[in-house]
PDB file of N, CA and C in Angstrom:
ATOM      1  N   UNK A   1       0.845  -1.170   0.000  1.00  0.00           N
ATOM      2  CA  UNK A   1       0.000   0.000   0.000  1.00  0.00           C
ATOM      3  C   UNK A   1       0.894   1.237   0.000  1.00  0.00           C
ATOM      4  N   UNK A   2       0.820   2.016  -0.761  1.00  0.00           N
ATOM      5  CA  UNK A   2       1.195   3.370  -0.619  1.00  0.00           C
ATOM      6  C   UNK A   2       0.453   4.770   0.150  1.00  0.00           C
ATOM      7  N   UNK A   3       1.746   5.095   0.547  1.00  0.00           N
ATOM      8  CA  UNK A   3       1.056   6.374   1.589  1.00  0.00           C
ATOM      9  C   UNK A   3       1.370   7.420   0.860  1.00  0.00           C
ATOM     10  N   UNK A   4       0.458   8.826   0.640  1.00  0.00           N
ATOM     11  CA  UNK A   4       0.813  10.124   0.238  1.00  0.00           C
ATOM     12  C   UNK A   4      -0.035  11.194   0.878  1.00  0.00           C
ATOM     13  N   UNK A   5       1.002  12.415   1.221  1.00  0.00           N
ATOM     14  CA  UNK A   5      -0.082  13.183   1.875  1.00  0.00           C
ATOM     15  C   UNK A   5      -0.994  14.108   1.025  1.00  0.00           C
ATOM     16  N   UNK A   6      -1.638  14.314   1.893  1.00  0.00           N
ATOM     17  CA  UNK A   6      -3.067  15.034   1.423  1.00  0.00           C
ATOM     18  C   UNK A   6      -2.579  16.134  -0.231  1.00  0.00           C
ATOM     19  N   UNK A   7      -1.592  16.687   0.766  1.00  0.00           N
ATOM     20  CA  UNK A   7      -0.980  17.901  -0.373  1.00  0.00           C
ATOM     21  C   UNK A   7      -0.403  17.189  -1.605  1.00  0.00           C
ATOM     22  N   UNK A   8       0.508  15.854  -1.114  1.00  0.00           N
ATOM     23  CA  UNK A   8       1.335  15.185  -2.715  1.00  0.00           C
ATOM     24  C   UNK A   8      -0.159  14.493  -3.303  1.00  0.00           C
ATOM     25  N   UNK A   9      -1.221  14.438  -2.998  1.00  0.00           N
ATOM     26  CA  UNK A   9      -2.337  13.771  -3.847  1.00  0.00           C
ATOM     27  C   UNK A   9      -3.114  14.916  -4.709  1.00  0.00           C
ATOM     28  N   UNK A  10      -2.955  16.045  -4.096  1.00  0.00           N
ATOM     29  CA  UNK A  10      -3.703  17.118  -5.190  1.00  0.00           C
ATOM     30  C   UNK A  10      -2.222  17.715  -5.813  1.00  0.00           C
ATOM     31  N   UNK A  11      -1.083  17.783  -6.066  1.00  0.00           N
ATOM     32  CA  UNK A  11      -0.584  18.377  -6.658  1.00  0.00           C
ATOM     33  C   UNK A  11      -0.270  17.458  -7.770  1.00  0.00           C
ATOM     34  N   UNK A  12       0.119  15.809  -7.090  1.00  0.00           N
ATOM     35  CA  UNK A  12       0.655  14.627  -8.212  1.00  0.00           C
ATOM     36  C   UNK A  12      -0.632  14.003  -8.781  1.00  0.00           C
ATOM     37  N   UNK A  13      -1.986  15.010  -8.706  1.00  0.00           N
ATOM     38  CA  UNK A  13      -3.026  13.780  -8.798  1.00  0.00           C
ATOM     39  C   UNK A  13      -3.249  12.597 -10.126  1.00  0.00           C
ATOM     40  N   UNK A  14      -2.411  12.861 -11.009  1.00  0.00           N
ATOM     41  CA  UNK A  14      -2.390  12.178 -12.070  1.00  0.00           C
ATOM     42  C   UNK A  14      -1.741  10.731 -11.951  1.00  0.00           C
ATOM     43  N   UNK A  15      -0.657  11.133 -10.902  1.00  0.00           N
ATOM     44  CA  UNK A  15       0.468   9.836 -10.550  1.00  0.00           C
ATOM     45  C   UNK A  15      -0.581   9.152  -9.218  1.00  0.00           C
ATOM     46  N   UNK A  16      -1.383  10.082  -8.645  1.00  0.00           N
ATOM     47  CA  UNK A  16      -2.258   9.266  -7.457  1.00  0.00           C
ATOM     48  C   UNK A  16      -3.503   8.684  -7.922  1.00  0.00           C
ATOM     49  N   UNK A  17      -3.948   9.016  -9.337  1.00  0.00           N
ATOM     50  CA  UNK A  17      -5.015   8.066  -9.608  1.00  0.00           C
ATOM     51  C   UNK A  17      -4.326   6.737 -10.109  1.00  0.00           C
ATOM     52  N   UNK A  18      -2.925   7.199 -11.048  1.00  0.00           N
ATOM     53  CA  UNK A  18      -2.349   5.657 -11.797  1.00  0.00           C
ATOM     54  C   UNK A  18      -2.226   5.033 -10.780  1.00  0.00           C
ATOM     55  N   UNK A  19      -1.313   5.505  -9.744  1.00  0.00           N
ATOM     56  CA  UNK A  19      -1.099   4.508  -8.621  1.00  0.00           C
ATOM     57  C   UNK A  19      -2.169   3.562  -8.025  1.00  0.00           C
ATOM     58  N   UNK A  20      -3.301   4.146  -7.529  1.00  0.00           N
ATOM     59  CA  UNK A  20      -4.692   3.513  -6.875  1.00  0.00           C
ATOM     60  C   UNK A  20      -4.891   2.648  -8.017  1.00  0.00           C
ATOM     61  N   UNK A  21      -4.778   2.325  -9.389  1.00  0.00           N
ATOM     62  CA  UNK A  21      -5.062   1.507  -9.939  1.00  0.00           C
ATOM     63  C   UNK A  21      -4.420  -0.057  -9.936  1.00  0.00           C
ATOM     64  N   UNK A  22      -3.121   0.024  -9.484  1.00  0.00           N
ATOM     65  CA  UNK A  22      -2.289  -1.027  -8.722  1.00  0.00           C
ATOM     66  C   UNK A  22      -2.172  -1.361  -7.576  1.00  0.00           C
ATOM     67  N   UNK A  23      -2.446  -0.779  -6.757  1.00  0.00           N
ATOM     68  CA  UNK A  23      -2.663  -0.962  -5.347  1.00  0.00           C
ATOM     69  C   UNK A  23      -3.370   0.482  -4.363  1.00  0.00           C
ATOM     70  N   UNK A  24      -3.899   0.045  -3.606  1.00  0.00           N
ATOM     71  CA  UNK A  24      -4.642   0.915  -2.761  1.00  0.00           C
ATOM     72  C   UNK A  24      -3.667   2.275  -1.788  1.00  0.00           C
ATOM     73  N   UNK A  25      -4.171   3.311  -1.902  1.00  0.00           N
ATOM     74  CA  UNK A  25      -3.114   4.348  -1.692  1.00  0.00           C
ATOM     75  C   UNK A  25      -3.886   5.170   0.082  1.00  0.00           C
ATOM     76  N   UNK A  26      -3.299   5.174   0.723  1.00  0.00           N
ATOM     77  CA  UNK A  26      -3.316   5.686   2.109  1.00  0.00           C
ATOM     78  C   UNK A  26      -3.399   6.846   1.878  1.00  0.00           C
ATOM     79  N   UNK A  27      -4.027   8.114   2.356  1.00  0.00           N
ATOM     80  CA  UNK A  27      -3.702   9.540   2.237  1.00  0.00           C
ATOM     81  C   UNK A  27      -3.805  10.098   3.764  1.00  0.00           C
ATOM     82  N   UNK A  28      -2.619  10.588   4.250  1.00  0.00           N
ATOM     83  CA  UNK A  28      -2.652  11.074   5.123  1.00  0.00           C
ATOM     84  C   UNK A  28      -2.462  13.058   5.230  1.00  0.00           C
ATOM     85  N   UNK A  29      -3.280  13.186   6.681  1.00  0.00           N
ATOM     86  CA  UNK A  29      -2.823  14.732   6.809  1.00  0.00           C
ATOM     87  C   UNK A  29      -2.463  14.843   8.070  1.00  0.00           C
ATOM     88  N   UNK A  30      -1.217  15.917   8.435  1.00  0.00           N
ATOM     89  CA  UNK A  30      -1.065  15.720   9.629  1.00  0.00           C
ATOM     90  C   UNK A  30      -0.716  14.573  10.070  1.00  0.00           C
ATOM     91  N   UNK A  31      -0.114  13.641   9.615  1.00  0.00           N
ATOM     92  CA  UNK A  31      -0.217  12.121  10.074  1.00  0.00           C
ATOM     93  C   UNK A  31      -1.172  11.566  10.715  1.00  0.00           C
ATOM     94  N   UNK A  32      -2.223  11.653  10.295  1.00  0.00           N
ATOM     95  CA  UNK A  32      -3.410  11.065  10.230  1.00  0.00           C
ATOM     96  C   UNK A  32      -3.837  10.889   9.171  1.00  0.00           C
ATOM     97  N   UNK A  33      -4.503   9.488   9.099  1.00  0.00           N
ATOM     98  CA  UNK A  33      -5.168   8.564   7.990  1.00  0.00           C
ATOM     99  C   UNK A  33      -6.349   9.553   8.089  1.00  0.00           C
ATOM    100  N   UNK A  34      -6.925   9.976   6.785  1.00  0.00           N
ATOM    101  CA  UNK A  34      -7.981  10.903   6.588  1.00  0.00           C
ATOM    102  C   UNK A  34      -8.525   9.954   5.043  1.00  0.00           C
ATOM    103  N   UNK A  35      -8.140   9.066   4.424  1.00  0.00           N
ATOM    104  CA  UNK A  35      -8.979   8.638   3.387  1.00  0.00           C
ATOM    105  C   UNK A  35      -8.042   7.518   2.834  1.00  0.00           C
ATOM    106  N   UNK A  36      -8.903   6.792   1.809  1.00  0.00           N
ATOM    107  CA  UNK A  36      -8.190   5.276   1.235  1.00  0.00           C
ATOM    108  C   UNK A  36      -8.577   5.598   0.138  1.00  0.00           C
ATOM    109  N   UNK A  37      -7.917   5.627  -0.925  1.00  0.00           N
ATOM    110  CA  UNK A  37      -8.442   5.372  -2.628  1.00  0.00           C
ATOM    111  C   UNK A  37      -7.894   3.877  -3.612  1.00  0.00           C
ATOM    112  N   UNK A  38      -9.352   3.141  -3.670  1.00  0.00           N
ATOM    113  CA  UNK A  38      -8.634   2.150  -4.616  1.00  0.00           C
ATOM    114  C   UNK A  38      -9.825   1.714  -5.817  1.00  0.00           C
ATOM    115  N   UNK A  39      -9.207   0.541  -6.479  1.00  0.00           N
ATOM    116  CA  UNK A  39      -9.404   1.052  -7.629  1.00  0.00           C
ATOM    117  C   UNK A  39     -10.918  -0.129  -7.372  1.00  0.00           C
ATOM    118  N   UNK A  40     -11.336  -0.325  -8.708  1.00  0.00           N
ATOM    119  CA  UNK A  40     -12.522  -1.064  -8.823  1.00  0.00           C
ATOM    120  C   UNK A  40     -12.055  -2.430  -8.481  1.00  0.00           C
ATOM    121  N   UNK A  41     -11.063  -2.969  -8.697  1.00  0.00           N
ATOM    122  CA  UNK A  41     -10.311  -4.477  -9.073  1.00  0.00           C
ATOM    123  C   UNK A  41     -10.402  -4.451  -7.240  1.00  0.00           C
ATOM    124  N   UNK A  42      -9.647  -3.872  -6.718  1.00  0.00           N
ATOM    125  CA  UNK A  42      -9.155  -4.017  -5.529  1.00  0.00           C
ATOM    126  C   UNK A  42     -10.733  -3.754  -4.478  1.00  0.00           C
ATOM    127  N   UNK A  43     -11.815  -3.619  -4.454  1.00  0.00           N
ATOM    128  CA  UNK A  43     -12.813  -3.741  -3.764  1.00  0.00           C
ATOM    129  C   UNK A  43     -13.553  -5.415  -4.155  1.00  0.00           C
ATOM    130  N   UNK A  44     -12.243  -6.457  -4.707  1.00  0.00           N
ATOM    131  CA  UNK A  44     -12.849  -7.699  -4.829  1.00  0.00           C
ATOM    132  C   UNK A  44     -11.973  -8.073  -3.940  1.00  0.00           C
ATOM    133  N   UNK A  45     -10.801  -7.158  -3.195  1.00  0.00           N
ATOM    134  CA  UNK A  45      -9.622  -7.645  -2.073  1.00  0.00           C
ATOM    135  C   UNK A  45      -9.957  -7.268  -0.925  1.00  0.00           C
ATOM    136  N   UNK A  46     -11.373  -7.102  -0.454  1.00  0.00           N
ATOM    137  CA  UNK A  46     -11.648  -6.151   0.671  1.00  0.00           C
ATOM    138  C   UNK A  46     -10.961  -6.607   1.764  1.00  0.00           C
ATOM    139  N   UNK A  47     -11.134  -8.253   1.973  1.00  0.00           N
ATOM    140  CA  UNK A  47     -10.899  -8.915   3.492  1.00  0.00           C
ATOM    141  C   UNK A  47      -9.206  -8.473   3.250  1.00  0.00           C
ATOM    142  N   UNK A  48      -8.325  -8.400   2.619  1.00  0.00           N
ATOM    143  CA  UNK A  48      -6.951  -9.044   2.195  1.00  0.00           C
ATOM    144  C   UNK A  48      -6.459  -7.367   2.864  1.00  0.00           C
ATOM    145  N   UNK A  49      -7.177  -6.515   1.779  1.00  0.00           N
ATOM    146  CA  UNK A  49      -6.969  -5.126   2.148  1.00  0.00           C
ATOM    147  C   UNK A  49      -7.109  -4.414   3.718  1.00  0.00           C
ATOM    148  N   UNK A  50      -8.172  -4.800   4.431  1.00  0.00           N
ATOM    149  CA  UNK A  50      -8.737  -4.526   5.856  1.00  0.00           C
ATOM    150  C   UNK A  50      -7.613  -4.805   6.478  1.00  0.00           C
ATOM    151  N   UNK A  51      -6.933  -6.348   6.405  1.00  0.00           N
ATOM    152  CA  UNK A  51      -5.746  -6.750   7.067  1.00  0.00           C
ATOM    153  C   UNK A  51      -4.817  -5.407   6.896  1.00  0.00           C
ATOM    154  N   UNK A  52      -4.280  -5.368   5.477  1.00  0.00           N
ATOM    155  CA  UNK A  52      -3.034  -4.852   5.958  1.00  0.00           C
ATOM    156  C   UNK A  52      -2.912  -3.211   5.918  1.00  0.00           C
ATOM    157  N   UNK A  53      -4.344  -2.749   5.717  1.00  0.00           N
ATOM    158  CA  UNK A  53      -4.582  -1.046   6.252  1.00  0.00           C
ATOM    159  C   UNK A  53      -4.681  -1.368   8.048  1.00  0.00           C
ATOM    160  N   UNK A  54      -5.027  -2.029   8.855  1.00  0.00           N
ATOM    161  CA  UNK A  54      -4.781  -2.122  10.178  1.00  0.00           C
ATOM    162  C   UNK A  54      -3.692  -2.643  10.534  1.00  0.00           C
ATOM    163  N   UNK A  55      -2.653  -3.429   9.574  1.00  0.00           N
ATOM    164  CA  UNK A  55      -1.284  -3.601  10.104  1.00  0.00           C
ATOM    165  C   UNK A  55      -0.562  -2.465  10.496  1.00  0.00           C
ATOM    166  N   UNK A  56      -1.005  -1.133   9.226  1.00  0.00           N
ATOM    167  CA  UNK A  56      -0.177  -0.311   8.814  1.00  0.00           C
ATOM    168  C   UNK A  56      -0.579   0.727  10.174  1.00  0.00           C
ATOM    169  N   UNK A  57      -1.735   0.721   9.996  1.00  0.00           N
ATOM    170  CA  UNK A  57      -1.972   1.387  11.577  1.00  0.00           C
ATOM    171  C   UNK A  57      -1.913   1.325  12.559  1.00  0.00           C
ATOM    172  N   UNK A  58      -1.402  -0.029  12.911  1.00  0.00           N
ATOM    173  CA  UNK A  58      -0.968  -0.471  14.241  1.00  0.00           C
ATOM    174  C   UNK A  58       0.324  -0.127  13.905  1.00  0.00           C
ATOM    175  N   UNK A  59       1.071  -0.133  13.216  1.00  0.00           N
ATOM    176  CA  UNK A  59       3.043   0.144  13.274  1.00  0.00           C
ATOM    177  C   UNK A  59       3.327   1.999  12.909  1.00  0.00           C
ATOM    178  N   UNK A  60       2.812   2.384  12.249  1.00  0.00           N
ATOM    179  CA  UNK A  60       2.730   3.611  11.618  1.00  0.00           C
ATOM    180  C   UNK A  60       2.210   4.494  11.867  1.00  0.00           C
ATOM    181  N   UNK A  61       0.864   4.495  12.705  1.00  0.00           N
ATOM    182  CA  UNK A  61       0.198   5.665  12.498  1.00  0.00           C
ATOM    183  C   UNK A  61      -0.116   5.896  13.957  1.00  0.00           C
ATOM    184  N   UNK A  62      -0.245   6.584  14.748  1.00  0.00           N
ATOM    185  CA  UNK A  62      -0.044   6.649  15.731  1.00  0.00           C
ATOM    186  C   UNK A  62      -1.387   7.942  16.485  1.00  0.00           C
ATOM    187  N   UNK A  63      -2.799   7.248  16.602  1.00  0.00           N
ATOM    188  CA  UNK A  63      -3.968   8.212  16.331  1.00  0.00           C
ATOM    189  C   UNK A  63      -4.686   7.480  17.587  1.00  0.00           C
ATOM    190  N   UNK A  64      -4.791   8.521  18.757  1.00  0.00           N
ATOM    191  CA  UNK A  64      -5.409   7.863  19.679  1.00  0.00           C
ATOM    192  C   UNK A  64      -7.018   7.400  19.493  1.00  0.00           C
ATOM    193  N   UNK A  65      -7.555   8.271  18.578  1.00  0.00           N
ATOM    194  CA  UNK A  65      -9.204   7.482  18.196  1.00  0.00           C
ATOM    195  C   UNK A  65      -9.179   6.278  17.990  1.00  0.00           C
ATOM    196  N   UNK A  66      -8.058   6.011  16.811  1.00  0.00           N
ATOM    197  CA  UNK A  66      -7.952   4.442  16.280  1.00  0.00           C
ATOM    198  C   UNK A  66      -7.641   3.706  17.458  1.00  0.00           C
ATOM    199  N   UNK A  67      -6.844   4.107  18.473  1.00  0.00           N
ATOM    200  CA  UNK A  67      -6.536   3.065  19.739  1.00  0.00           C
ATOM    201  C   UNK A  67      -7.423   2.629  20.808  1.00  0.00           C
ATOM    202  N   UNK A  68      -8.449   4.036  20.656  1.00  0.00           N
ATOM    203  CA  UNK A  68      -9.439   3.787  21.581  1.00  0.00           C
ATOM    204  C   UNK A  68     -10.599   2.900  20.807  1.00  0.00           C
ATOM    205  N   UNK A  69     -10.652   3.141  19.658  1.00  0.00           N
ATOM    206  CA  UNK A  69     -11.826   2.435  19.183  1.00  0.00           C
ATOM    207  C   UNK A  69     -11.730   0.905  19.142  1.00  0.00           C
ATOM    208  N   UNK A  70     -10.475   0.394  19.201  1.00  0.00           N
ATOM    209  CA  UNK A  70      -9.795  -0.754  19.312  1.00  0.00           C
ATOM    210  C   UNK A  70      -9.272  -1.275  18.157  1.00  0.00           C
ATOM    211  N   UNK A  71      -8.596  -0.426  17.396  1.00  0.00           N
ATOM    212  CA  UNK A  71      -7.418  -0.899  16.003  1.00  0.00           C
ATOM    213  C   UNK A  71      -6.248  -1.579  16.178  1.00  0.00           C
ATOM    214  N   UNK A  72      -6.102  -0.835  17.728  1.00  0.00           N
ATOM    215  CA  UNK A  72      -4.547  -1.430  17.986  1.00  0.00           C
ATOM    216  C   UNK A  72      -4.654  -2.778  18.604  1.00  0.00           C
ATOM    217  N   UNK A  73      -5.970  -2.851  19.138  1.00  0.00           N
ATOM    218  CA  UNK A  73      -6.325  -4.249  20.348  1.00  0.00           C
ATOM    219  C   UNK A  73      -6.447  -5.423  19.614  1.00  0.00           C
ATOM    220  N   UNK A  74      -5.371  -6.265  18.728  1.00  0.00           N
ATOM    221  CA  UNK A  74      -5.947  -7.334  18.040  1.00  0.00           C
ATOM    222  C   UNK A  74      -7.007  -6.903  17.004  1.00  0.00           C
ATOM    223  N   UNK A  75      -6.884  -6.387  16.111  1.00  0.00           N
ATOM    224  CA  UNK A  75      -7.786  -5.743  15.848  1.00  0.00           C
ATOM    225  C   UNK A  75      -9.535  -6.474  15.486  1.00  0.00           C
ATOM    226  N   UNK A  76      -9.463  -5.501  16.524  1.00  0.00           N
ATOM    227  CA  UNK A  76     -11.010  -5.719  16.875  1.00  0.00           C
ATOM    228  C   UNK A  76     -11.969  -5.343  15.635  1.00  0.00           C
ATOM    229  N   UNK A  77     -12.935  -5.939  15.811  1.00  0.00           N
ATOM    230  CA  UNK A  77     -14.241  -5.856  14.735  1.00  0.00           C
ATOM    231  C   UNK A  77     -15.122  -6.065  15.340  1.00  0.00           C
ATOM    232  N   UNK A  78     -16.646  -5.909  15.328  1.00  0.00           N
ATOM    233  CA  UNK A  78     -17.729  -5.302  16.129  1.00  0.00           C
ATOM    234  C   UNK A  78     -18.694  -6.287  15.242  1.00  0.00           C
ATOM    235  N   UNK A  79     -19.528  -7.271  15.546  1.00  0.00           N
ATOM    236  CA  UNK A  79     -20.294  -8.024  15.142  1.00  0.00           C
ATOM    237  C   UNK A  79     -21.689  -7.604  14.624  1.00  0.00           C
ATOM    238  N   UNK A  80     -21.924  -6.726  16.199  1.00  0.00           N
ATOM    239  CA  UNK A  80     -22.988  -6.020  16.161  1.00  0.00           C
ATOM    240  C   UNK A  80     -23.444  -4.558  16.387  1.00  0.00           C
ATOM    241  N   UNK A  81     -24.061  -3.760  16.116  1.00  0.00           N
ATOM    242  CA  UNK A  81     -23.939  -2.173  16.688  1.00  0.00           C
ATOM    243  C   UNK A  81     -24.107  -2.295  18.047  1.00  0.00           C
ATOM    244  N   UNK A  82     -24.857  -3.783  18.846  1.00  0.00           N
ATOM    245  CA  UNK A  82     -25.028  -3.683  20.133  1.00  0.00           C
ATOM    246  C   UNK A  82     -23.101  -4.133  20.933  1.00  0.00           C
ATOM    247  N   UNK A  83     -22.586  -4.595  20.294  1.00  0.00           N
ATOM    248  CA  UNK A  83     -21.387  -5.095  20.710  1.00  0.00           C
ATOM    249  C   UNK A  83     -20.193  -3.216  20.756  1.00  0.00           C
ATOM    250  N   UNK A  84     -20.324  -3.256  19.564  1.00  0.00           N
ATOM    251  CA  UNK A  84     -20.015  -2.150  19.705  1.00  0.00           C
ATOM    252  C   UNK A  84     -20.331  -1.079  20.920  1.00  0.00           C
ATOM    253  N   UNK A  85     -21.466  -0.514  20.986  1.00  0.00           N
ATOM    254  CA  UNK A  85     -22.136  -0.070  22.624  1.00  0.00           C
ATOM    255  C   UNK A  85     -21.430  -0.557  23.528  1.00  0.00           C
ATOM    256  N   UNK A  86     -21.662  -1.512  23.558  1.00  0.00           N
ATOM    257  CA  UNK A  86     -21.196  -2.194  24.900  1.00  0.00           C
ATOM    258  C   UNK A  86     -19.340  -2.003  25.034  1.00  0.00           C
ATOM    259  N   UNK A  87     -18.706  -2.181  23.719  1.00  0.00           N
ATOM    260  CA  UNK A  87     -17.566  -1.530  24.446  1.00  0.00           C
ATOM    261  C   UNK A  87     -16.683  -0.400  24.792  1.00  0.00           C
ATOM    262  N   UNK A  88     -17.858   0.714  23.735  1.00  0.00           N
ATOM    263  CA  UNK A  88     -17.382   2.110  24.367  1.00  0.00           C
ATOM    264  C   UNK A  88     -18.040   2.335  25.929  1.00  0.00           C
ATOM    265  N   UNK A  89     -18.898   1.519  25.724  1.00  0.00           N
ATOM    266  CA  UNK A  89     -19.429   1.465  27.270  1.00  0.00           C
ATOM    267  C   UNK A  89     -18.502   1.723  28.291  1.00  0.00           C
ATOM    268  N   UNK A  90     -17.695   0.266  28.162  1.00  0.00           N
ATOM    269  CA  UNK A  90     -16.438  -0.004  28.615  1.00  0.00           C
ATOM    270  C   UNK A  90     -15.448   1.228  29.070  1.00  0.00           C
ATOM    271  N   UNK A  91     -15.076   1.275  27.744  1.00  0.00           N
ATOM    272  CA  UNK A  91     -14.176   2.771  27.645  1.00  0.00           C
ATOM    273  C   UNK A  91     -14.768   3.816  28.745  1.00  0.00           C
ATOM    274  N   UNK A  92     -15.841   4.060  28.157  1.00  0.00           N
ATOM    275  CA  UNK A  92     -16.292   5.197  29.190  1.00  0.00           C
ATOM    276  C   UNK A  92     -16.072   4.530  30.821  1.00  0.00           C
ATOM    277  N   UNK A  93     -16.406   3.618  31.501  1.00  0.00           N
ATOM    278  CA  UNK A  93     -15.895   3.063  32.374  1.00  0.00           C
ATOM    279  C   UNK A  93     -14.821   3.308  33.235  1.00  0.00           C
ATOM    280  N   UNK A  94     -13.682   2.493  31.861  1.00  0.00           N
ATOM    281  CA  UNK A  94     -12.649   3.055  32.814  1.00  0.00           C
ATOM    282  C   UNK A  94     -11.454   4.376  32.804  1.00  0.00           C
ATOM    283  N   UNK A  95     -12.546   5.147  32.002  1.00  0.00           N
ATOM    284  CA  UNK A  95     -12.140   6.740  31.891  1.00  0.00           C
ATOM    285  C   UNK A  95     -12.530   7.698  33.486  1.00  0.00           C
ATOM    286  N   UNK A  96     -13.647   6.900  34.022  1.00  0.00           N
ATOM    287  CA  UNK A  96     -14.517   7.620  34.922  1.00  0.00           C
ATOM    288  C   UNK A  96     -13.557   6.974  36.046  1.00  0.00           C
TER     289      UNK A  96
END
């Protein structure tokens, strides 16, 4: 996966659409993940892709939302919107 920031995607945008056509491109601002662009081919790689955009965010990116929401925790996935609830629940918990 390639990373480019916000600014090298509107100035190179010609080289950031070819690129997204080979592999899926990270755009960060501020070092923060703010968007993913990929191509049509690569939304038949969703499960393959999910993996290694949360690898990259567990080693690389360093965004306390993503940690709290649980990216960094094994990364977690939420079955249900009620599962989900229940573990910001949590959070809130042991914030208080």
């Amino acid at each position: 996966m390639k990373v480019m920031t916000a600014k090298e995607a509107k100035k190179y945008f010609g080289v950031f659409i070819d690129t997204a056509q080979h592999e899926p491109v990270l755009i960060i601002k501020r070092k923060r993940p703010v968007g993913i662009f990929i191509s049509i081919e690569e939304i038949k790689k969703i499960p393959d892709f999910k993996k290694s955009l949360l690898n990259y965010m567990t080693k690389e990116v360093h965004n306390p939302l993503l940690s709290m929401l649980g990216a960094n925790k094994n990364h977690r996935a939420f079955s249900s919107p009620s599962e989900a609830d229940k573990f910001i629940q949590e959070l809130r918990n042991e914030w208080n």
